[in-house]
N, C-alpha and C. Protein backbone atom coordinates (compact mmCIF):
# COMPACT_ATOMS: atom_id res chain seq x y z
N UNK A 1 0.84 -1.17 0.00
CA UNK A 1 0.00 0.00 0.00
C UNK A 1 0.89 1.24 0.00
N UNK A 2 0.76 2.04 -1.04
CA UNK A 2 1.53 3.36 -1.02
C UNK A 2 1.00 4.51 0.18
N UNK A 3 1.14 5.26 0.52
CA UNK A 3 1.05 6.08 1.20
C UNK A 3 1.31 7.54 0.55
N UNK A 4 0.20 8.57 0.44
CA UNK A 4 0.02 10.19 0.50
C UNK A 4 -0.04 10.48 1.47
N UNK A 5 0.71 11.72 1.22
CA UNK A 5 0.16 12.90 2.53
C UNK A 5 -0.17 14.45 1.81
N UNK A 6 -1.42 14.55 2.08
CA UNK A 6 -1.97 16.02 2.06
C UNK A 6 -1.86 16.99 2.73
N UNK A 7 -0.87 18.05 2.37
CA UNK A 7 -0.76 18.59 3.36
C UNK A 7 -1.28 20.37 3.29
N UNK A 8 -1.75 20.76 4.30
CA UNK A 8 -2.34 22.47 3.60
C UNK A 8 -1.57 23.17 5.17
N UNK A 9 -2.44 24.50 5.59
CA UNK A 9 -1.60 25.66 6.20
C UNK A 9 -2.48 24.55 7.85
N UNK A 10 -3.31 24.70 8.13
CA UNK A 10 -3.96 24.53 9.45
C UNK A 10 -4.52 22.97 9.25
N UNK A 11 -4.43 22.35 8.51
CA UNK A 11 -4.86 20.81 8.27
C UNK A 11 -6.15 20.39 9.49
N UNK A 12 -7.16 21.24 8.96
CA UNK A 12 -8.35 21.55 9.66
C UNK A 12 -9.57 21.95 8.15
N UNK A 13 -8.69 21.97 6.95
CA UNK A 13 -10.02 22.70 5.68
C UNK A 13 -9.67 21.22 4.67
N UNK A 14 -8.57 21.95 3.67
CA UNK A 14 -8.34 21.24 2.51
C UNK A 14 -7.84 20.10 2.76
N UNK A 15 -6.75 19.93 3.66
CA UNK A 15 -6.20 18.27 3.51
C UNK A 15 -6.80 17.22 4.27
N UNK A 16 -7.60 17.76 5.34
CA UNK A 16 -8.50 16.46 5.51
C UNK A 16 -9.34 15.93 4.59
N UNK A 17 -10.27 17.60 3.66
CA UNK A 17 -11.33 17.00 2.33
C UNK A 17 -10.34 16.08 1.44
N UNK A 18 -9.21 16.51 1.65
CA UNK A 18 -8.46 15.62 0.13
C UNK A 18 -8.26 14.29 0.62
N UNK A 19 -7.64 14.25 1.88
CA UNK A 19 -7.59 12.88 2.24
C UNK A 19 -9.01 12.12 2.66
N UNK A 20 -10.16 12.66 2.75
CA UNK A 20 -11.27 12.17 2.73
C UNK A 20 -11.93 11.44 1.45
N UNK A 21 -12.08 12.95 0.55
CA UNK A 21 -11.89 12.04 -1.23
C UNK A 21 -10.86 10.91 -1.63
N UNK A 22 -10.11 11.63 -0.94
CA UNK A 22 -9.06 10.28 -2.01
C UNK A 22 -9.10 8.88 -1.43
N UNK A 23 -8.75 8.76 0.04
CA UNK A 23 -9.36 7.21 0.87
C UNK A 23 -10.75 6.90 -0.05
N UNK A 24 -11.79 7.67 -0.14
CA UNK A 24 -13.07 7.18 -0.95
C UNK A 24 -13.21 7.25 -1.77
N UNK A 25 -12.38 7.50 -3.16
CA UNK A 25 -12.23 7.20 -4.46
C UNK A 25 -11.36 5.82 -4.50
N UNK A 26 -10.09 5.26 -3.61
CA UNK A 26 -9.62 4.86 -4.10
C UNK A 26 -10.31 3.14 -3.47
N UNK A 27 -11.15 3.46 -2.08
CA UNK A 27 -11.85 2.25 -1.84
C UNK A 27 -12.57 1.93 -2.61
N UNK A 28 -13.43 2.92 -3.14
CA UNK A 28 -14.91 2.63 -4.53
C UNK A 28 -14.01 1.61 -5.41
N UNK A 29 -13.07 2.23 -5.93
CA UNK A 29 -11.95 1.38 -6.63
C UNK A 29 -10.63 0.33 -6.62
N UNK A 30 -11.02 0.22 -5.40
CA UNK A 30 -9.93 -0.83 -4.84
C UNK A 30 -7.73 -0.44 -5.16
N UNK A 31 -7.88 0.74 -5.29
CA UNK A 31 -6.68 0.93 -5.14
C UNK A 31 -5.51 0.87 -4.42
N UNK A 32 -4.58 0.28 -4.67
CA UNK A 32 -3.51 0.24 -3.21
C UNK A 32 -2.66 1.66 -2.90
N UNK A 33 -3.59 2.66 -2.54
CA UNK A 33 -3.25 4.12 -1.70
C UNK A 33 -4.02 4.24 -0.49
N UNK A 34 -3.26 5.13 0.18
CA UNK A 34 -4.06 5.23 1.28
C UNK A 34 -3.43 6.98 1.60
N UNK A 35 -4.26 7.73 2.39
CA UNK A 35 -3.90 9.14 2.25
C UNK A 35 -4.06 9.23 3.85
N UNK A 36 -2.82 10.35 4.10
CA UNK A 36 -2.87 10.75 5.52
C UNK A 36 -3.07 12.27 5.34
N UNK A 37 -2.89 13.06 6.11
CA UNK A 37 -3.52 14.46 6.15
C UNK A 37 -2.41 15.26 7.45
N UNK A 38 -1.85 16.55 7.30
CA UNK A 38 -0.93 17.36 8.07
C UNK A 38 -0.75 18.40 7.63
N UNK A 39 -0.67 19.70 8.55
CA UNK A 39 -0.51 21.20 8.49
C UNK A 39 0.74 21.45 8.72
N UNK A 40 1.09 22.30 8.41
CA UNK A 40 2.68 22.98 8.24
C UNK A 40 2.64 24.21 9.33
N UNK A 41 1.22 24.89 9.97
CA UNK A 41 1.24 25.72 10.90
C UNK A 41 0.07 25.14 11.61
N UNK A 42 0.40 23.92 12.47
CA UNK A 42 -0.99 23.74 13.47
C UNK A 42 -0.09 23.30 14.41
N UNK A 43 -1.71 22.45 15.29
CA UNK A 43 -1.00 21.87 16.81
C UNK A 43 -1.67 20.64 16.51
N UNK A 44 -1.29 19.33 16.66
CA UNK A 44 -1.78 18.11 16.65
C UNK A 44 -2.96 18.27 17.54
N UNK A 45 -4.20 17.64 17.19
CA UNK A 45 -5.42 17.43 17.99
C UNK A 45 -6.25 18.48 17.51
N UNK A 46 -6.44 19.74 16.73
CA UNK A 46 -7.58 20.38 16.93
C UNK A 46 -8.29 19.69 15.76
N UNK A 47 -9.65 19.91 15.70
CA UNK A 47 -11.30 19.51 15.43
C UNK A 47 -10.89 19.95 13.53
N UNK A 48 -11.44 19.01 12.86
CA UNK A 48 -11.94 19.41 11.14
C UNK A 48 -12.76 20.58 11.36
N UNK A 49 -12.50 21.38 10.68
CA UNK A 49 -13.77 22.85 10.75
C UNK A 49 -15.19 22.11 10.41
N UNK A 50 -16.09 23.06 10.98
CA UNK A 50 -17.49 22.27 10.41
C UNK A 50 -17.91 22.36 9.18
N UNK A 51 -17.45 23.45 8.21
CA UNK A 51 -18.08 23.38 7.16
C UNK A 51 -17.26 22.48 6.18
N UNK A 52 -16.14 22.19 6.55
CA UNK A 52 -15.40 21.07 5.78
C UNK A 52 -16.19 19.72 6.04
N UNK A 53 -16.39 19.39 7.00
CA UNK A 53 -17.17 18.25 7.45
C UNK A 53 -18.61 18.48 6.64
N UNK A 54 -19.26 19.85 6.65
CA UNK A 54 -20.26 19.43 6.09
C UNK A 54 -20.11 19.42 4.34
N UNK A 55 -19.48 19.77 4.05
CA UNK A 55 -19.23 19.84 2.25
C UNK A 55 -18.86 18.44 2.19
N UNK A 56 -18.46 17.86 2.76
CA UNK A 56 -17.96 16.14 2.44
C UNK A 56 -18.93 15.45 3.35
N UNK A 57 -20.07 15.71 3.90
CA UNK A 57 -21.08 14.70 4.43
C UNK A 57 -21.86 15.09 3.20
N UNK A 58 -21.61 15.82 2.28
CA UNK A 58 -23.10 16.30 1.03
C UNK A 58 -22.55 15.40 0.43
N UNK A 59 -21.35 14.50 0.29
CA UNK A 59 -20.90 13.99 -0.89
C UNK A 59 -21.24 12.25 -0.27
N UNK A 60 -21.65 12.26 1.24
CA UNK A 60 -21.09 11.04 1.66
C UNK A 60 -19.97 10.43 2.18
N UNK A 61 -19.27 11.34 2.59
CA UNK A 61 -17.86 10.90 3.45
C UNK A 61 -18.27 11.85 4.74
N UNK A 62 -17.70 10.69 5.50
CA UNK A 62 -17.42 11.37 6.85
C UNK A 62 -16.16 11.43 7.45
N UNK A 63 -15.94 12.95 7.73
CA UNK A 63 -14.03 12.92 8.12
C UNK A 63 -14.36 13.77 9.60
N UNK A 64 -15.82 13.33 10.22
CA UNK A 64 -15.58 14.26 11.85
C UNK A 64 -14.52 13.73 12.39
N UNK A 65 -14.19 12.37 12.18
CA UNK A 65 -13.43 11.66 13.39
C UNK A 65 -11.91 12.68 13.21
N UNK A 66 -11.72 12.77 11.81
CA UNK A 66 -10.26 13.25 11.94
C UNK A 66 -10.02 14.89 12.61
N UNK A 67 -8.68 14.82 12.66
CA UNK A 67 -8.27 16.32 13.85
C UNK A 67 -6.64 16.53 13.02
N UNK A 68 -6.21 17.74 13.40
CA UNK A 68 -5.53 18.12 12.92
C UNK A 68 -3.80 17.67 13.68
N UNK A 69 -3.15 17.65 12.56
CA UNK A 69 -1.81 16.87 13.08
C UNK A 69 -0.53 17.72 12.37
N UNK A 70 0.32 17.84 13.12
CA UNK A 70 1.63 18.88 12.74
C UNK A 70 2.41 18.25 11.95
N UNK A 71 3.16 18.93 11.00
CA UNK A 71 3.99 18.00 9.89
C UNK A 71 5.03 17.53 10.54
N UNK A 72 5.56 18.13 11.60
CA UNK A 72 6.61 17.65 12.57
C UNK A 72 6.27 16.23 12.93
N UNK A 73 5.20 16.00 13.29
CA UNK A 73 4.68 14.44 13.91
C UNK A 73 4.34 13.56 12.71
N UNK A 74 5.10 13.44 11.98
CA UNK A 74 4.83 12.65 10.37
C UNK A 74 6.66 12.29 9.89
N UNK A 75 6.64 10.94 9.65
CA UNK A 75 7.56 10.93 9.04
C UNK A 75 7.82 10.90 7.57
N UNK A 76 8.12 12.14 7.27
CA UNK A 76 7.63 12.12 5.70
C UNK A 76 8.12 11.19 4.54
N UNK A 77 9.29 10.73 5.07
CA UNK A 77 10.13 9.51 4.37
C UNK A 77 8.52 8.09 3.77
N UNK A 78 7.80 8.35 4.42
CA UNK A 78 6.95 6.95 4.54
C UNK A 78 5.75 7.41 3.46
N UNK A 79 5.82 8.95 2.82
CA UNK A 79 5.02 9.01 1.85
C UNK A 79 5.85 8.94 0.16
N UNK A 80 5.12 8.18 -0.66
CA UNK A 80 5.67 8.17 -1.92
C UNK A 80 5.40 9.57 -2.45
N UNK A 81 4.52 10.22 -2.31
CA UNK A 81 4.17 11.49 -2.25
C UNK A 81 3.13 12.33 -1.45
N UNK A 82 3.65 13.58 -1.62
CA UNK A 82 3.24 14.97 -0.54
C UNK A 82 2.66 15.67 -1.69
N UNK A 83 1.38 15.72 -1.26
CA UNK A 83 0.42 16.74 -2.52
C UNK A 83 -0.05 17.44 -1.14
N UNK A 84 0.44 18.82 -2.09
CA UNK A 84 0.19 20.63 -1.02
C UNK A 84 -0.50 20.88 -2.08
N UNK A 85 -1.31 22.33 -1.24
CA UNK A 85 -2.44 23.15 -2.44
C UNK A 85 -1.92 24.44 -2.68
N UNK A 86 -0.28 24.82 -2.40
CA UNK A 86 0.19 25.93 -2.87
C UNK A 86 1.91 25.28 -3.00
N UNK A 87 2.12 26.38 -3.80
CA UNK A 87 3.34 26.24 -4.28
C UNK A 87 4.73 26.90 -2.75
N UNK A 88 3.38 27.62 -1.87
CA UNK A 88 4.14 27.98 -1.25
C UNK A 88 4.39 27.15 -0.09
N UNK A 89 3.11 26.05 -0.01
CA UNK A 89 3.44 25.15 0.76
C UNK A 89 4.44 24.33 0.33
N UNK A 90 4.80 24.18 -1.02
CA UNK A 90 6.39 23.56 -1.75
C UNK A 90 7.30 23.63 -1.14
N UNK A 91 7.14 25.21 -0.85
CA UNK A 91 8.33 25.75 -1.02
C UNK A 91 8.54 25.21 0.41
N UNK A 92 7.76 25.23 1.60
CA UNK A 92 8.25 24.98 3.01
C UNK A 92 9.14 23.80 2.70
N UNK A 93 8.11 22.93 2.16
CA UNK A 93 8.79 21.09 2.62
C UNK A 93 9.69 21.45 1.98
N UNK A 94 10.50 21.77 1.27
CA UNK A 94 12.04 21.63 0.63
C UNK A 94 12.96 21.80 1.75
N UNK A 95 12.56 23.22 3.05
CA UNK A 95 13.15 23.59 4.21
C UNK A 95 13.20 21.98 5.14
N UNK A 96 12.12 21.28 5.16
CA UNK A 96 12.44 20.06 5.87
C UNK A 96 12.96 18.59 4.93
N UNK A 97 13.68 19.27 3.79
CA UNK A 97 14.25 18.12 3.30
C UNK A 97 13.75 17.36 2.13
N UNK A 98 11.88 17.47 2.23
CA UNK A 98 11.57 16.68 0.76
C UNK A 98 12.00 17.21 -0.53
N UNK A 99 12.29 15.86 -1.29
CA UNK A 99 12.86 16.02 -2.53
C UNK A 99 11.72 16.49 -3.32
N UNK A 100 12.13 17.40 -4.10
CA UNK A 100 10.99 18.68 -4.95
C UNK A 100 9.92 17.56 -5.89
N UNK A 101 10.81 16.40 -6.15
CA UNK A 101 9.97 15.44 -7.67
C UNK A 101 9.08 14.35 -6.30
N UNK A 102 9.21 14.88 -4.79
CA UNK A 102 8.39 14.00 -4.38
C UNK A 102 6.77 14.80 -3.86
N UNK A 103 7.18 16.32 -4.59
CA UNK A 103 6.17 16.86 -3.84
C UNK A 103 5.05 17.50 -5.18
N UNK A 104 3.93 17.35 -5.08
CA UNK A 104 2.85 17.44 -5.91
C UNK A 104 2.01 18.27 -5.87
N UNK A 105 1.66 19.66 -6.35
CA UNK A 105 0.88 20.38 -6.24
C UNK A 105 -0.33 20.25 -7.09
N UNK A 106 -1.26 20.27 -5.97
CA UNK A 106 -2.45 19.89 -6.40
C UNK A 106 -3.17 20.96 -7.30
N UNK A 107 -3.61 20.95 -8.57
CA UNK A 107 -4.37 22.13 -9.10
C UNK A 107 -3.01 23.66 -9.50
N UNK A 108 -1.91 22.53 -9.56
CA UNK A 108 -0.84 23.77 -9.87
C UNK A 108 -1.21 24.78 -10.80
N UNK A 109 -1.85 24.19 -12.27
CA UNK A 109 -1.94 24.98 -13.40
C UNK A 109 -2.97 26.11 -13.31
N UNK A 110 -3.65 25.95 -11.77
CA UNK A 110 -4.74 27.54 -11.90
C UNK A 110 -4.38 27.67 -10.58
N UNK A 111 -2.99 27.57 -10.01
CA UNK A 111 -2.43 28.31 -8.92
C UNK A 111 -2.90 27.69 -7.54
N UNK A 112 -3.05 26.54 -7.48
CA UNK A 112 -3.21 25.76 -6.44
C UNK A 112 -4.73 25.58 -5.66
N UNK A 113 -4.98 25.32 -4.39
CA UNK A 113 -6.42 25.26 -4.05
C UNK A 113 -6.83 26.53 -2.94
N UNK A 114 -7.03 27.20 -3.22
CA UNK A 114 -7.65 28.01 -2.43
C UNK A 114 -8.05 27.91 -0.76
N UNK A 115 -8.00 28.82 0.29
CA UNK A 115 -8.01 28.34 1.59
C UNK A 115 -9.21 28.96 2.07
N UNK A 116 -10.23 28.12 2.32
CA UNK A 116 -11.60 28.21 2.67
C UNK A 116 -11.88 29.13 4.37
N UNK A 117 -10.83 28.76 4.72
CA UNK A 117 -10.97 29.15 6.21
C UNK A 117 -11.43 30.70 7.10
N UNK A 118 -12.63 30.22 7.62
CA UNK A 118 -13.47 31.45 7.96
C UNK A 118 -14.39 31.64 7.35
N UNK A 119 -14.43 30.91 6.22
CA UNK A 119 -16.02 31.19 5.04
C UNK A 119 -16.87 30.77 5.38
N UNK A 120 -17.78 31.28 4.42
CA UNK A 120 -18.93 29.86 4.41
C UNK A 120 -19.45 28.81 3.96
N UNK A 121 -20.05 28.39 4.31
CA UNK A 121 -20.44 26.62 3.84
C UNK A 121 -20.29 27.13 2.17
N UNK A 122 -21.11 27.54 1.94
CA UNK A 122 -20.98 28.00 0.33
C UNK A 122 -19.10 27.74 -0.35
N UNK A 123 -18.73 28.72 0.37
CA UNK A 123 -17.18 28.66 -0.05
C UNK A 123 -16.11 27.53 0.36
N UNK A 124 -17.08 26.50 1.27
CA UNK A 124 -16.35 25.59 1.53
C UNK A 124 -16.97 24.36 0.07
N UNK A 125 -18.18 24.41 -0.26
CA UNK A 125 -18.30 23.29 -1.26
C UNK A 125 -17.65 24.26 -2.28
N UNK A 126 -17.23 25.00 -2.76
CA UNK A 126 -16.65 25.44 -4.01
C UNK A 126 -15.18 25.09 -3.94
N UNK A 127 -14.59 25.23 -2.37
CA UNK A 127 -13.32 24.22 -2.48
C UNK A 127 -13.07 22.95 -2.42
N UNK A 128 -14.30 22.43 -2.08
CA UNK A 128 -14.50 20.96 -1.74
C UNK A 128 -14.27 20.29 -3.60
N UNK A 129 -14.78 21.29 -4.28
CA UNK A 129 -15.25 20.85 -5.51
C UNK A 129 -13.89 20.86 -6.31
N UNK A 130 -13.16 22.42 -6.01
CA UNK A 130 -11.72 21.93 -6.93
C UNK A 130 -10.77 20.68 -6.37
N UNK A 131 -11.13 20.63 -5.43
CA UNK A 131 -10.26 19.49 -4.06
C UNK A 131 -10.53 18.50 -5.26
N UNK A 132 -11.87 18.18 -5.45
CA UNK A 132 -12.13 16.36 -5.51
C UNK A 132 -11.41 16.70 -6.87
N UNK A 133 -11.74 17.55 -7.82
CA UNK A 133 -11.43 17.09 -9.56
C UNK A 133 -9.55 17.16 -8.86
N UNK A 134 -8.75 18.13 -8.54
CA UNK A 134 -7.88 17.87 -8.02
C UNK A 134 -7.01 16.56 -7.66
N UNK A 135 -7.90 15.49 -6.89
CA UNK A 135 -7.78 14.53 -6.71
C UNK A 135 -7.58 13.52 -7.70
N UNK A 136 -8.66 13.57 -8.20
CA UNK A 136 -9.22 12.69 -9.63
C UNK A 136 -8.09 12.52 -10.08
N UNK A 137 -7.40 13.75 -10.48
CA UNK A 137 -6.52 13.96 -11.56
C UNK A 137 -4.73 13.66 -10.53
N UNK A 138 -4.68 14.27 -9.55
CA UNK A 138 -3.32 13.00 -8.94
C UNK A 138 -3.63 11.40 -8.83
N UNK A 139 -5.15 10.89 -8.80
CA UNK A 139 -5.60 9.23 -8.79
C UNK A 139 -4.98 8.80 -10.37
N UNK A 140 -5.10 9.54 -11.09
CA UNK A 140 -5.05 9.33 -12.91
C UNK A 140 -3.38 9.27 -12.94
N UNK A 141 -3.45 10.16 -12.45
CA UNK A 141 -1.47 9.66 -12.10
C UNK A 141 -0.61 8.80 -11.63
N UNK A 142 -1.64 8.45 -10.20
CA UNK A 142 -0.76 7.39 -9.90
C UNK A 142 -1.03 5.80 -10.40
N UNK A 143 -2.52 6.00 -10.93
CA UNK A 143 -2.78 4.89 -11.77
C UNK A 143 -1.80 4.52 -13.01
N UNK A 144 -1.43 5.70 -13.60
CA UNK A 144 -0.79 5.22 -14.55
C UNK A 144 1.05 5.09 -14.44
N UNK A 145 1.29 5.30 -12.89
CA UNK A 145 2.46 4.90 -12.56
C UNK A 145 2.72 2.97 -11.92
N UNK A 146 1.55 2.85 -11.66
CA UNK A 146 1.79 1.13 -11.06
C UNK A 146 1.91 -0.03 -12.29
């Protein structure tokens, strides 16, 4: 089983939805991935925001259980790849060492995914929505790497 990690600024919006989609695209499909989820500025343990939770209960996933976890508490060696939703989140992990061809920006070509945080439900399914095609399209990738 390969291993992702999604990682965004507070890993409380986007990288839990991504690691929510992607665990449930790749079970529908029996894929051997599995996605973990981590912030580059949090504290391990705080709560998924609610409107992230609710933009992915409209779809049928449930990610209440998950909470937010520091990139420090991850050993990043154990992901085949690190998909961030900015280039500037790139730019951090290079400071802790990941190799640039291991890190994947999600939605690079229209400048990454947007950070929902503080909006509203509204603005959380409009990121929920570039998240999943986002996804789709790193699943199409790694499909055609095995």
């Amino acid at each position: 089983m390969k291993k992702i990690l999604f990682v965004c600024t507070g890993n409380t919006c986007r990288s839990p939805m991504a690691q929510g989609l992607f665990n449930h695209i790749c079970a529908e499909n029996n894929l051997p991935f599995a996605a973990e989820s981590a912030g580059l500025s949090t504290i391990t343990g705080l709560p998924v925001a609610e409107n992230s939770k609710k933009a992915m209960a409209k779809k049928g996933i449930d990610i209440s259980s998950l909470t937010s976890t520091d990139i420090a508490d991850k050993r990043l060696e154990d992901y085949c790849i690190i998909a961030v939703m900015t280039s500037e989140h790139r730019d951090i992990l290079r400071y802790y060492g990941v190799p640039v061809d291991s890190i994947y920006i999600l939605s690079e070509d229209k400048g990454g995914i947007f950070d929902p945080y503080g909006g509203s439900e509204a603005l959380y399914e409009l990121c929920e929505n570039e998240i999943e095609e986002a996804v789709k399209t790193l699943i199409t990738k790694l499909r055609g790497e095995l």
